[in-house]
C-alpha atoms as a PDB file:
ATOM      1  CA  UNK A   1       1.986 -21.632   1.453  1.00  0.00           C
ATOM      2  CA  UNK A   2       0.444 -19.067   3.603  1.00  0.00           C
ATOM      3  CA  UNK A   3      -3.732 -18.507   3.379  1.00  0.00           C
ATOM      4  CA  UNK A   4      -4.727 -15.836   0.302  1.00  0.00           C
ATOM      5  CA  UNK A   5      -5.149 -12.747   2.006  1.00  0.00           C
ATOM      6  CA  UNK A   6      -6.403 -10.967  -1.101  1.00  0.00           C
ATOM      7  CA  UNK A   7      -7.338 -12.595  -5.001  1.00  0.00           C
ATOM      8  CA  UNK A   8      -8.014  -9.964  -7.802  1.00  0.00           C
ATOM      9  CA  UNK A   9      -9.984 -11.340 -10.971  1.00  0.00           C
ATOM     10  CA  UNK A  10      -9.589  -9.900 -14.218  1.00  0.00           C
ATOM     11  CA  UNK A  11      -9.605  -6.043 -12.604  1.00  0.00           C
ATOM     12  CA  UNK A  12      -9.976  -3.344 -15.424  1.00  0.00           C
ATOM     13  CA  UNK A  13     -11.210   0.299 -15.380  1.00  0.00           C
ATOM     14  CA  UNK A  14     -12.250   2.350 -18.099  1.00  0.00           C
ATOM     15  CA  UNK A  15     -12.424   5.467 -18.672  1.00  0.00           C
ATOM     16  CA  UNK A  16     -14.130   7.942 -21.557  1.00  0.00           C
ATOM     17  CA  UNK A  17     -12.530  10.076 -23.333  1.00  0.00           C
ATOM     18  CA  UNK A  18     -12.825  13.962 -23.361  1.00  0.00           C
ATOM     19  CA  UNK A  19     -14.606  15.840 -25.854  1.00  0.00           C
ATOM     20  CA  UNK A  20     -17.594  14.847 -28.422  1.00  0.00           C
ATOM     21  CA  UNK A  21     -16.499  13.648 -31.506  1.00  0.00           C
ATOM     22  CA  UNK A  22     -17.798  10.295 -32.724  1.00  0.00           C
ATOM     23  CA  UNK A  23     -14.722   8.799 -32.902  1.00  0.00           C
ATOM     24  CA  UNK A  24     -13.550   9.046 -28.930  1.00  0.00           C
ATOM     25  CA  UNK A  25     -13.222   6.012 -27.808  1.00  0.00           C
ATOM     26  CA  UNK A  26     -13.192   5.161 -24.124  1.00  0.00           C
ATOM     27  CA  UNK A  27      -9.462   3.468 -22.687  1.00  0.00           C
ATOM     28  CA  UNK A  28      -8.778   1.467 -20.416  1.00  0.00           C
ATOM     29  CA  UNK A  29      -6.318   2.499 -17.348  1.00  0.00           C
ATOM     30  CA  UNK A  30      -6.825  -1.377 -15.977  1.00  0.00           C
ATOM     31  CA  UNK A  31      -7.249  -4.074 -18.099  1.00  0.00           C
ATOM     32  CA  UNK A  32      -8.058  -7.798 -17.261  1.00  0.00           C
ATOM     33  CA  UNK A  33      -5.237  -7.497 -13.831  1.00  0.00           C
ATOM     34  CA  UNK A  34      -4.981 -10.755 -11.641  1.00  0.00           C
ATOM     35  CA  UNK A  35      -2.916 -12.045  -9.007  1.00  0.00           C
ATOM     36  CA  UNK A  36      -3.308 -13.521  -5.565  1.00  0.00           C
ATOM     37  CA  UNK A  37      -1.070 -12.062  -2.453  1.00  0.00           C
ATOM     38  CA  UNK A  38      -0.803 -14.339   0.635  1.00  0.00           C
ATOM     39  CA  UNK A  39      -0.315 -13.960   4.490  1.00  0.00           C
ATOM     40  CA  UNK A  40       3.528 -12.489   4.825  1.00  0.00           C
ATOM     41  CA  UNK A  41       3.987 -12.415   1.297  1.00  0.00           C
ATOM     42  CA  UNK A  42       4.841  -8.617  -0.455  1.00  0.00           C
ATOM     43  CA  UNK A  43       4.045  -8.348  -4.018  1.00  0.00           C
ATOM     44  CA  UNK A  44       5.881  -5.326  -5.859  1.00  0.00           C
ATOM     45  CA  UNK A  45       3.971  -3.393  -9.048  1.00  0.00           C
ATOM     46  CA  UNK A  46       6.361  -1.493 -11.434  1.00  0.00           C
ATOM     47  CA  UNK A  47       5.920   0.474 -14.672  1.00  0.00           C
ATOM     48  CA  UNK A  48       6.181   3.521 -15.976  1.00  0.00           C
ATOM     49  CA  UNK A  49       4.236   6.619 -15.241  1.00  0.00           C
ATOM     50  CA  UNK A  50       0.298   6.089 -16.551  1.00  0.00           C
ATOM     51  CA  UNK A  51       1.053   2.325 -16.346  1.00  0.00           C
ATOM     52  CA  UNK A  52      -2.100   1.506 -14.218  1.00  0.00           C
ATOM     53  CA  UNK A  53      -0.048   1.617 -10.767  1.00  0.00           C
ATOM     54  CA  UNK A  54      -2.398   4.468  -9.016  1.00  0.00           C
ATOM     55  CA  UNK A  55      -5.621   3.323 -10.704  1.00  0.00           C
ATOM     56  CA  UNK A  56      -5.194  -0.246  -9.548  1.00  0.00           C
ATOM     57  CA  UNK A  57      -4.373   0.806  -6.096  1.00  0.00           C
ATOM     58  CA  UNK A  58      -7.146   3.128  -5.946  1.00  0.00           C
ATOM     59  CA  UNK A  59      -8.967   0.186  -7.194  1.00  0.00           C
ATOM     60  CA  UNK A  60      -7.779  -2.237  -4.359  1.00  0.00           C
ATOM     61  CA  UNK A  61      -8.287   0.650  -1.633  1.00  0.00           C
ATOM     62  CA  UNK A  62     -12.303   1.307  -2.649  1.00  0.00           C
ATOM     63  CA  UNK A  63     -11.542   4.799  -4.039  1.00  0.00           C
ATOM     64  CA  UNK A  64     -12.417   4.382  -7.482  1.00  0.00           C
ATOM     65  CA  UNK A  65     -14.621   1.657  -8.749  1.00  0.00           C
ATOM     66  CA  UNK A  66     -13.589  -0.416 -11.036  1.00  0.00           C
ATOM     67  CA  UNK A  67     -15.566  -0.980 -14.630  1.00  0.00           C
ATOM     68  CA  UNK A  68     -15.286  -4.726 -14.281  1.00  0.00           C
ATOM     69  CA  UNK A  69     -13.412  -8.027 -12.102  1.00  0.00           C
ATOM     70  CA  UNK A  70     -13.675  -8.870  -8.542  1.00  0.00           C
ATOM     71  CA  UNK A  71     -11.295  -7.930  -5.785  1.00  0.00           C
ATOM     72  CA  UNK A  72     -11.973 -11.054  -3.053  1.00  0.00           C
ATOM     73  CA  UNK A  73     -10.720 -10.371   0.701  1.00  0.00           C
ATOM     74  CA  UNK A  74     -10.222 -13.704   2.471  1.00  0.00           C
ATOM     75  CA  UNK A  75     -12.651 -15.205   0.066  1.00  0.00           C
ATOM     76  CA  UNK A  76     -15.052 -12.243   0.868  1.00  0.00           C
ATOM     77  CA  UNK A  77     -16.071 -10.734  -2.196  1.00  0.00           C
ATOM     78  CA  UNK A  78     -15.690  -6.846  -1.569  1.00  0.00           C
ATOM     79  CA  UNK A  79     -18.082  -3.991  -2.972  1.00  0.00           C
ATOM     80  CA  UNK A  80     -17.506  -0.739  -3.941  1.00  0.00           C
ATOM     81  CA  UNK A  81     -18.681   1.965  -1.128  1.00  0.00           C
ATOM     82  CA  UNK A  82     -17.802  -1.114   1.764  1.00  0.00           C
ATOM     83  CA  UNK A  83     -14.571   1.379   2.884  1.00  0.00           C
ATOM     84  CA  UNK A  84     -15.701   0.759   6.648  1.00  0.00           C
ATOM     85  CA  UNK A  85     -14.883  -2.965   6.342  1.00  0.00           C
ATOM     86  CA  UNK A  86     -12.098  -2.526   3.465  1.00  0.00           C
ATOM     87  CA  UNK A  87     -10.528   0.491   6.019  1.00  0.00           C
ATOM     88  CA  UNK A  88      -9.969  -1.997   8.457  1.00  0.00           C
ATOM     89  CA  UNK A  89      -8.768  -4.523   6.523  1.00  0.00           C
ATOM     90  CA  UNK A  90      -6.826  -2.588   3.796  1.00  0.00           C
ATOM     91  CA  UNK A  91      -4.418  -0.221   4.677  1.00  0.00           C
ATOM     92  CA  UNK A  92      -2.158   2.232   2.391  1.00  0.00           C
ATOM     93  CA  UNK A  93       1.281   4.188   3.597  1.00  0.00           C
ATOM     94  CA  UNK A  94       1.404   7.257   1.726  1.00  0.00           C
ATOM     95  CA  UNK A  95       4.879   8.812   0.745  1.00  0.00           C
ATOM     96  CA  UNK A  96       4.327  12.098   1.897  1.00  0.00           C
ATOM     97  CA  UNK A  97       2.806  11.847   5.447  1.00  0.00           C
ATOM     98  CA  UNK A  98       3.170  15.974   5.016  1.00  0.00           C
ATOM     99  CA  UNK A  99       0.448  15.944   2.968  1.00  0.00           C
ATOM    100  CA  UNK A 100      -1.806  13.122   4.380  1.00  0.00           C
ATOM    101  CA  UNK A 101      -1.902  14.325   8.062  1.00  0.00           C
ATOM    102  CA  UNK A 102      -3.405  17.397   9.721  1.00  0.00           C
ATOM    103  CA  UNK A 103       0.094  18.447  10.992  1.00  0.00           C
ATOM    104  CA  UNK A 104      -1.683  20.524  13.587  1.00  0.00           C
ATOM    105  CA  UNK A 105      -2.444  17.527  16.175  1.00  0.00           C
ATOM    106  CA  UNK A 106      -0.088  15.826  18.323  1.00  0.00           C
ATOM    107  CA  UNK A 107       0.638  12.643  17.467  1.00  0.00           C
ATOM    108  CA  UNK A 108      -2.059  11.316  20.015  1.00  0.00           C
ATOM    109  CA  UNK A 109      -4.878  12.604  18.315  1.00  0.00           C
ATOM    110  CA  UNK A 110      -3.552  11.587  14.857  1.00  0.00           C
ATOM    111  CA  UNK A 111      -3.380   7.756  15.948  1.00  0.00           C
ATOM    112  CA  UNK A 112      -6.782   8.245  17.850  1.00  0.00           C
ATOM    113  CA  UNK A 113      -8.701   8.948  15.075  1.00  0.00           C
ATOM    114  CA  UNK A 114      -9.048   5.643  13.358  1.00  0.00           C
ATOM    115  CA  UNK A 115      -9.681   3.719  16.295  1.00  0.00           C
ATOM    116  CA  UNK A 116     -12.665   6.312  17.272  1.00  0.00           C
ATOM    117  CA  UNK A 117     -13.960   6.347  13.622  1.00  0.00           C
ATOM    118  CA  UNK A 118     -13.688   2.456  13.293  1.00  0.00           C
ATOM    119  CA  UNK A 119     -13.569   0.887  16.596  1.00  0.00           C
ATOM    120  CA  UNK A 120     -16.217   0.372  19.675  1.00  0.00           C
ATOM    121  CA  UNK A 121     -13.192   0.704  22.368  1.00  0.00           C
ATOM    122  CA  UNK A 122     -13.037   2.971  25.362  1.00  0.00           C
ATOM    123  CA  UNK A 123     -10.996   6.090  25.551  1.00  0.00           C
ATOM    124  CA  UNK A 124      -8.544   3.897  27.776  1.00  0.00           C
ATOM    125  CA  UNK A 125      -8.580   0.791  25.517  1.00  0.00           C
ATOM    126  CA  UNK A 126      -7.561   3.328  22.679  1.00  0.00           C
ATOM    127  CA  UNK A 127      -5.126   4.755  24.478  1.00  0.00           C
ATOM    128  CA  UNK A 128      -3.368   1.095  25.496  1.00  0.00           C
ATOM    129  CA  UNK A 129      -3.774   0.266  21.928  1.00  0.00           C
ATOM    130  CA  UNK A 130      -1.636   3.558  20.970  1.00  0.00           C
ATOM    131  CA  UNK A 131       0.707   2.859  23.189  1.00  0.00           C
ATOM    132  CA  UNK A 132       1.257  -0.610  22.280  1.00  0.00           C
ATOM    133  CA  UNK A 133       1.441   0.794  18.546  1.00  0.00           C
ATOM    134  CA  UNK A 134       3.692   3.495  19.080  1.00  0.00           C
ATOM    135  CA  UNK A 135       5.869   0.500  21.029  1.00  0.00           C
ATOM    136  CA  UNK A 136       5.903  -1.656  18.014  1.00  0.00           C
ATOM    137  CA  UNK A 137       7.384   1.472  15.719  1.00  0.00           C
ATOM    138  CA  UNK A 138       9.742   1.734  17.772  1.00  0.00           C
ATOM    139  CA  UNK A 139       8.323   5.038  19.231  1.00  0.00           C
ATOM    140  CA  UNK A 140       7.412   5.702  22.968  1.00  0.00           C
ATOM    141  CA  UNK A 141       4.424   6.873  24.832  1.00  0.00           C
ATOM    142  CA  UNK A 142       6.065   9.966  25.653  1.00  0.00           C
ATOM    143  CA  UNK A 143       5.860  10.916  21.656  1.00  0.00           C
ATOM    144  CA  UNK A 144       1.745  11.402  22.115  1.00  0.00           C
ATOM    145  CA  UNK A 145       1.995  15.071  23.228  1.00  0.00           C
ATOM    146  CA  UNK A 146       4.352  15.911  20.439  1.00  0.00           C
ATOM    147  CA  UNK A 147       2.774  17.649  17.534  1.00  0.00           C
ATOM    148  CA  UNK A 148       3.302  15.943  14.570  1.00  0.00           C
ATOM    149  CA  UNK A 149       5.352  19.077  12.930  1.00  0.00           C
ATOM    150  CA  UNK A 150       7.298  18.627  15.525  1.00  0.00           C
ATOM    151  CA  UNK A 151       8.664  15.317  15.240  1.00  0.00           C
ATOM    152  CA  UNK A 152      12.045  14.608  13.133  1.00  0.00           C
ATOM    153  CA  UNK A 153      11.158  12.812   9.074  1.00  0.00           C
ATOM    154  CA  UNK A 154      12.280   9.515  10.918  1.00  0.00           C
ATOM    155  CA  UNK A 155       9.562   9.786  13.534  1.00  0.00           C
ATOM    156  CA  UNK A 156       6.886  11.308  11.168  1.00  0.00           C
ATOM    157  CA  UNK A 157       7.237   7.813   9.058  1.00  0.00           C
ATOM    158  CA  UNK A 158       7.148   5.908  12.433  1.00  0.00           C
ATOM    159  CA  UNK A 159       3.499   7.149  13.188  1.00  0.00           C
ATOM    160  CA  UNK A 160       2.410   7.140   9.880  1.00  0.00           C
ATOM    161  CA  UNK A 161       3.109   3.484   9.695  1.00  0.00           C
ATOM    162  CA  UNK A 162       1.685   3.040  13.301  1.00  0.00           C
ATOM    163  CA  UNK A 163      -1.569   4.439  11.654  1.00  0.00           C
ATOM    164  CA  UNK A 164      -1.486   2.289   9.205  1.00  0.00           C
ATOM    165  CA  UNK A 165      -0.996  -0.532  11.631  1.00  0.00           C
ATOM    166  CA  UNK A 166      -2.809   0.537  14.720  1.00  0.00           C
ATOM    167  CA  UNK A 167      -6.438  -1.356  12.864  1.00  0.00           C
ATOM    168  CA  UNK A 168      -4.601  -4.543  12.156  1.00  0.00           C
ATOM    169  CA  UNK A 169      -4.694  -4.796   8.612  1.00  0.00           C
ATOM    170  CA  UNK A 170      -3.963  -8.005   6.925  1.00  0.00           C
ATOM    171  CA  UNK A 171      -2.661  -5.879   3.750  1.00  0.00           C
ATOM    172  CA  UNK A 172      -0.897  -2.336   3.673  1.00  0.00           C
ATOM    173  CA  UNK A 173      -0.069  -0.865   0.363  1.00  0.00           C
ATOM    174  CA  UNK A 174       3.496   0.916   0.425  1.00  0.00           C
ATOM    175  CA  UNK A 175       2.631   3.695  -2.305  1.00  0.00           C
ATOM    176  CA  UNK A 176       6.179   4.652  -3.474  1.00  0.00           C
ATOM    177  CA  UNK A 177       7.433   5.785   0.571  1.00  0.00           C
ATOM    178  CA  UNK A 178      10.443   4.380   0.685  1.00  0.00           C
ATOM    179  CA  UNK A 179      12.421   5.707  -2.103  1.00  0.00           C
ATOM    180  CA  UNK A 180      12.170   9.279  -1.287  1.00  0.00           C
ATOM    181  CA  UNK A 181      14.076   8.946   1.679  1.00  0.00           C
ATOM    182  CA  UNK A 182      17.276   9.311   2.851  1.00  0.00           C
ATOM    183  CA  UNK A 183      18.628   6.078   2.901  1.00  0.00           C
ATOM    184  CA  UNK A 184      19.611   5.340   6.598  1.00  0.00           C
ATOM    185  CA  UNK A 185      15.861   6.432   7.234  1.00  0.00           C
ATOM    186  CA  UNK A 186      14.854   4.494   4.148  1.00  0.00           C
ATOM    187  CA  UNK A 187      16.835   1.433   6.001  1.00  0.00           C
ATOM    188  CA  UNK A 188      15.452   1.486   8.972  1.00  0.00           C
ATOM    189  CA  UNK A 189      11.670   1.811   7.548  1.00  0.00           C
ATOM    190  CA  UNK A 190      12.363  -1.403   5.362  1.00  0.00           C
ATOM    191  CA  UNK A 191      14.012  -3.596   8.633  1.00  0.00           C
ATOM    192  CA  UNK A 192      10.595  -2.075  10.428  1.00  0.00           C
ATOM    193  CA  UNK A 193       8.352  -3.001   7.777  1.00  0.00           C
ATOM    194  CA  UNK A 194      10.113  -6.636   7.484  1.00  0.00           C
ATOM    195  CA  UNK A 195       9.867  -7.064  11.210  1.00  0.00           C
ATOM    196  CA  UNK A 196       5.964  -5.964  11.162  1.00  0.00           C
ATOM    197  CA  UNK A 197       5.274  -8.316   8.822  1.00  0.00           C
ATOM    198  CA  UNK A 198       6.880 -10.692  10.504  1.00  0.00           C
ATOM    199  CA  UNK A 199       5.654 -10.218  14.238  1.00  0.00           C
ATOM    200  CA  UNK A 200       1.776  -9.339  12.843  1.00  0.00           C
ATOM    201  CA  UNK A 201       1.394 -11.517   9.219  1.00  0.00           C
ATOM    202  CA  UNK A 202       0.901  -8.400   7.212  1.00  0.00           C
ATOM    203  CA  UNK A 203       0.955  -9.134   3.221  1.00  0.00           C
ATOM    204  CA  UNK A 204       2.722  -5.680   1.587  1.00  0.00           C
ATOM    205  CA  UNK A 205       2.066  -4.290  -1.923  1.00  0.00           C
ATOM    206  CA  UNK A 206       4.598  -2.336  -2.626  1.00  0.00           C
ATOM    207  CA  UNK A 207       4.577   0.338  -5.426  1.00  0.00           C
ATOM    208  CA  UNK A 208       7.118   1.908  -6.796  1.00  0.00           C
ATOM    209  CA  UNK A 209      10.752   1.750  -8.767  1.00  0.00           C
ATOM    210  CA  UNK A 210      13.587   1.055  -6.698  1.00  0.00           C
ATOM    211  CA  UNK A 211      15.024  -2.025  -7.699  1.00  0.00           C
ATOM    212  CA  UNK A 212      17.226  -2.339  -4.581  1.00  0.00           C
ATOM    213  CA  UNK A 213      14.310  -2.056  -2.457  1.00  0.00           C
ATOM    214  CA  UNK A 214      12.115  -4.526  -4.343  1.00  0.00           C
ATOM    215  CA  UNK A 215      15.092  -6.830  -4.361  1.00  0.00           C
ATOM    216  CA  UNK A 216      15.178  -6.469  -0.589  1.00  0.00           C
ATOM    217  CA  UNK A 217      11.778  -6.846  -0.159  1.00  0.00           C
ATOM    218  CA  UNK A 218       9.327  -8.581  -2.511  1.00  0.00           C
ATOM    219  CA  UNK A 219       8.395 -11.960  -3.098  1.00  0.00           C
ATOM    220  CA  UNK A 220       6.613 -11.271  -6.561  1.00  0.00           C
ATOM    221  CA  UNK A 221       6.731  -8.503  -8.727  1.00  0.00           C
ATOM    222  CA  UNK A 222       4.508  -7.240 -11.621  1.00  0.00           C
ATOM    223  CA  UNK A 223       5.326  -4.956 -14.265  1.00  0.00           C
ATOM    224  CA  UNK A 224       2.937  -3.165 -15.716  1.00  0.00           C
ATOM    225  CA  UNK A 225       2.539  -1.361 -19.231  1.00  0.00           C
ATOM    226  CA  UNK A 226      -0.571   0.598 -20.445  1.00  0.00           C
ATOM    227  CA  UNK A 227      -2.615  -0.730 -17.448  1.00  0.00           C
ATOM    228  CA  UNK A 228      -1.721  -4.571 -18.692  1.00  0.00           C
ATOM    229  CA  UNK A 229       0.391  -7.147 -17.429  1.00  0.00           C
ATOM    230  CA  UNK A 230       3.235  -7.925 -19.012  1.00  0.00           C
ATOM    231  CA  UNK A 231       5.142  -9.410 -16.784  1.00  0.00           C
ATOM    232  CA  UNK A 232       4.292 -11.429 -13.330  1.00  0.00           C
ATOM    233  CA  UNK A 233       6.299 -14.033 -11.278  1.00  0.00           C
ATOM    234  CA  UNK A 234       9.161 -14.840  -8.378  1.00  0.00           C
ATOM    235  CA  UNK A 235      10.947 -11.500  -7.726  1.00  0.00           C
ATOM    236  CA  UNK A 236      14.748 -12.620  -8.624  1.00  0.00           C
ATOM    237  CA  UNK A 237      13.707 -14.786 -12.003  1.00  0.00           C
ATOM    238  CA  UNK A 238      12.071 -11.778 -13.128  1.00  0.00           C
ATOM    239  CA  UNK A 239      15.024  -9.382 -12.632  1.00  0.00           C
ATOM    240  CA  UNK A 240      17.680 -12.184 -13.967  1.00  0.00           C
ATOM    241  CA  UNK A 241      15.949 -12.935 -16.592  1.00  0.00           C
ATOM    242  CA  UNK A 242      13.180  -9.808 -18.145  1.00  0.00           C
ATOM    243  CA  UNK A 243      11.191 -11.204 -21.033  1.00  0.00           C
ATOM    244  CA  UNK A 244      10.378  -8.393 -22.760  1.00  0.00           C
ATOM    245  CA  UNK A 245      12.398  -5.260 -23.366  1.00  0.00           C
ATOM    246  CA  UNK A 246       9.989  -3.121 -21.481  1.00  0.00           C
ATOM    247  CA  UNK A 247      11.602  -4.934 -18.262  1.00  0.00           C
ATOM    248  CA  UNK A 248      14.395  -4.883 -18.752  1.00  0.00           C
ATOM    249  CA  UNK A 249      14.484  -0.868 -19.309  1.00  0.00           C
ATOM    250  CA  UNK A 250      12.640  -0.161 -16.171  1.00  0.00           C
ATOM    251  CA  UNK A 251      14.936  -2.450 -14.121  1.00  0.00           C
ATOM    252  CA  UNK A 252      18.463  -0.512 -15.386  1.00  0.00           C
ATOM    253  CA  UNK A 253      16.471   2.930 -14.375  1.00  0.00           C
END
C-alpha cells in the first residue's frame, strides 16, 4: 500500500433553500462523503448531473467550504481559506483550457505564473523548471514563445497539464477533460497522465462518465446519487457486479 495522500471524513455541504416560506428546508449537495486516495492510486467519482460531483470537488479544491467533515492532506488537517498551501498541493485539470487560460500569453507566461505567485525561485530557476515541465509533456522549449491560441487542441492540453504539474502536486483532479476529446488526443492524454503518475507519484481523481476511460484508468470508483454514496470499492468489481440499479444505469450510458 502506498502512504494516504488525502483522507476525507464524513464531507457534507448544505445549502438553504430560496425563498421565505416556513417550510424551506435547507438540502444537502454533500452528505456524510468518505474515502482515502493513496500515492499513485486514481479514484474515479460518477453520477448523474446534481449528484454532488462539482460540490465535492469544489470542496476538496478550497473553493467552497464545506458545512461539516474534515478533508486531511498527509495527515494535515486542511482549513478553508489555506488555498496557498492547498494550491500547491492540490491541483485540478479543467476540461476546457479555452476557458481557464488568458489565451492572450504565450505559453511562457502562462506556466510562469504559478511558480511567481507560489514559489521563492529566480527568474532562471523558473525558467529551468518550465523547461523541464514542458519536457515531461512531451512539449519543447521552443513552444514558450508560442501564444497559447496558437498552439494545436493537442498542445493546449499538454500545457494545461504542465500547469497543473509544474508545483508538484501530490493530487490533480481530472474534472471531466478527457472525454471531450477526440480520441487519439484523448489517448495520448491518458498514456501521459499514466506515465506522470508513474514517473512523479501523483494520486488522480478523476471525474466524469466514460466508462472506457475509468476502466483504463482508476483503481476505485464512487458513484454518487443526491450528493450520497451509494456505491464505493475496486474499479472492475464495481462495474461486474453494480449493486444497485442506479449503477448499473450510469455504467450502460
Amino acid at each position: 500500500m502506498g502512504e494516504v495522500v488525502l483522507r476525507i471524513e464524513n464531507l457534507t455541504k448544505t445549502f438553504p433553500t430560496s425563498g421565505k416560506s416556513l417550510f424551506n428546508r435547507a438540502f444537502d449537495a454533500v452528505r456524510d462523503i468518505s474515502f482515502q486516495l493513496e500515492q499513485k492510486q486514481t479514484l474515479a467519482i460518477i453520477g448523474e448531473n446534481s449528484s454532488g460531483k462539482s460540490t465535492l470537488a469544489k470542496m476538496i479544491m478550497g473553493i467552497t467550504e464545506p458545512s461539516r467533515g474534515e478533508i486531511y492532506f498527509k495527515n494535515k488537517l486542511l482549513k478553508f481559506g489555506d488555498y496557498s498551501f492547498r494550491s500547491k498541493h492540490i491541483r485540478m485539470l479543467f476540461q476546457d483550457p479555452n476557458s481557464t487560460f488568458n489565451t492572450h500569453l504565450n505559453v511562457g507566461q502562462t506556466l510562469d505564473l504559478p511558480l511567481r505567485l507560489a514559489t521563492p525561485l529566480s527568474e532562471r530557476e523558473r525558467n529551468r523548471k518550465i523547461f523541464h515541465t514542458l519536457r515531461l509533456v512531451g512539449l519543447s522549449p521552443n513552444h514558450t514563445n508560442i501564444r497559447f491560441s496558437d498552439l494545436t487542441i493537442s498542445q493546449k492540453q499538454r500545457v494545461a497539464l504542465a500547469r497543473t504539474v509544474i508545483l508538484e502536486p501530490e493530487v490533480i483532479i481530472v474534472d471531466d477533460a478527457l472525454n471531450f476529446l477526440d480520441s487519439l488526443v484523448r489517448a495520448q492524454l491518458i498514456n501521459l497522465l499514466l506515465k506522470l503518475q508513474e514517473q512523479l507519484g501523483i494520486a488522480y481523481i478523476y471525474i466524469g462518465q466514460n466508462i472506457g476511460i475509468i476502466k483504463h484508468i482508476s483503481d476505485q470508483l464512487l458513484v454518487l446519487q443526491d450528493g450520497q454514496i451509494i456505491e464505493y470499492g475496486d474499479t472492475l468489481e464495481v462495474i461486474s457486479d453494480p449493486q444497485t440499479e442506479y449503477t448499473k444505469r450510469l455504467l450502460q450510458q
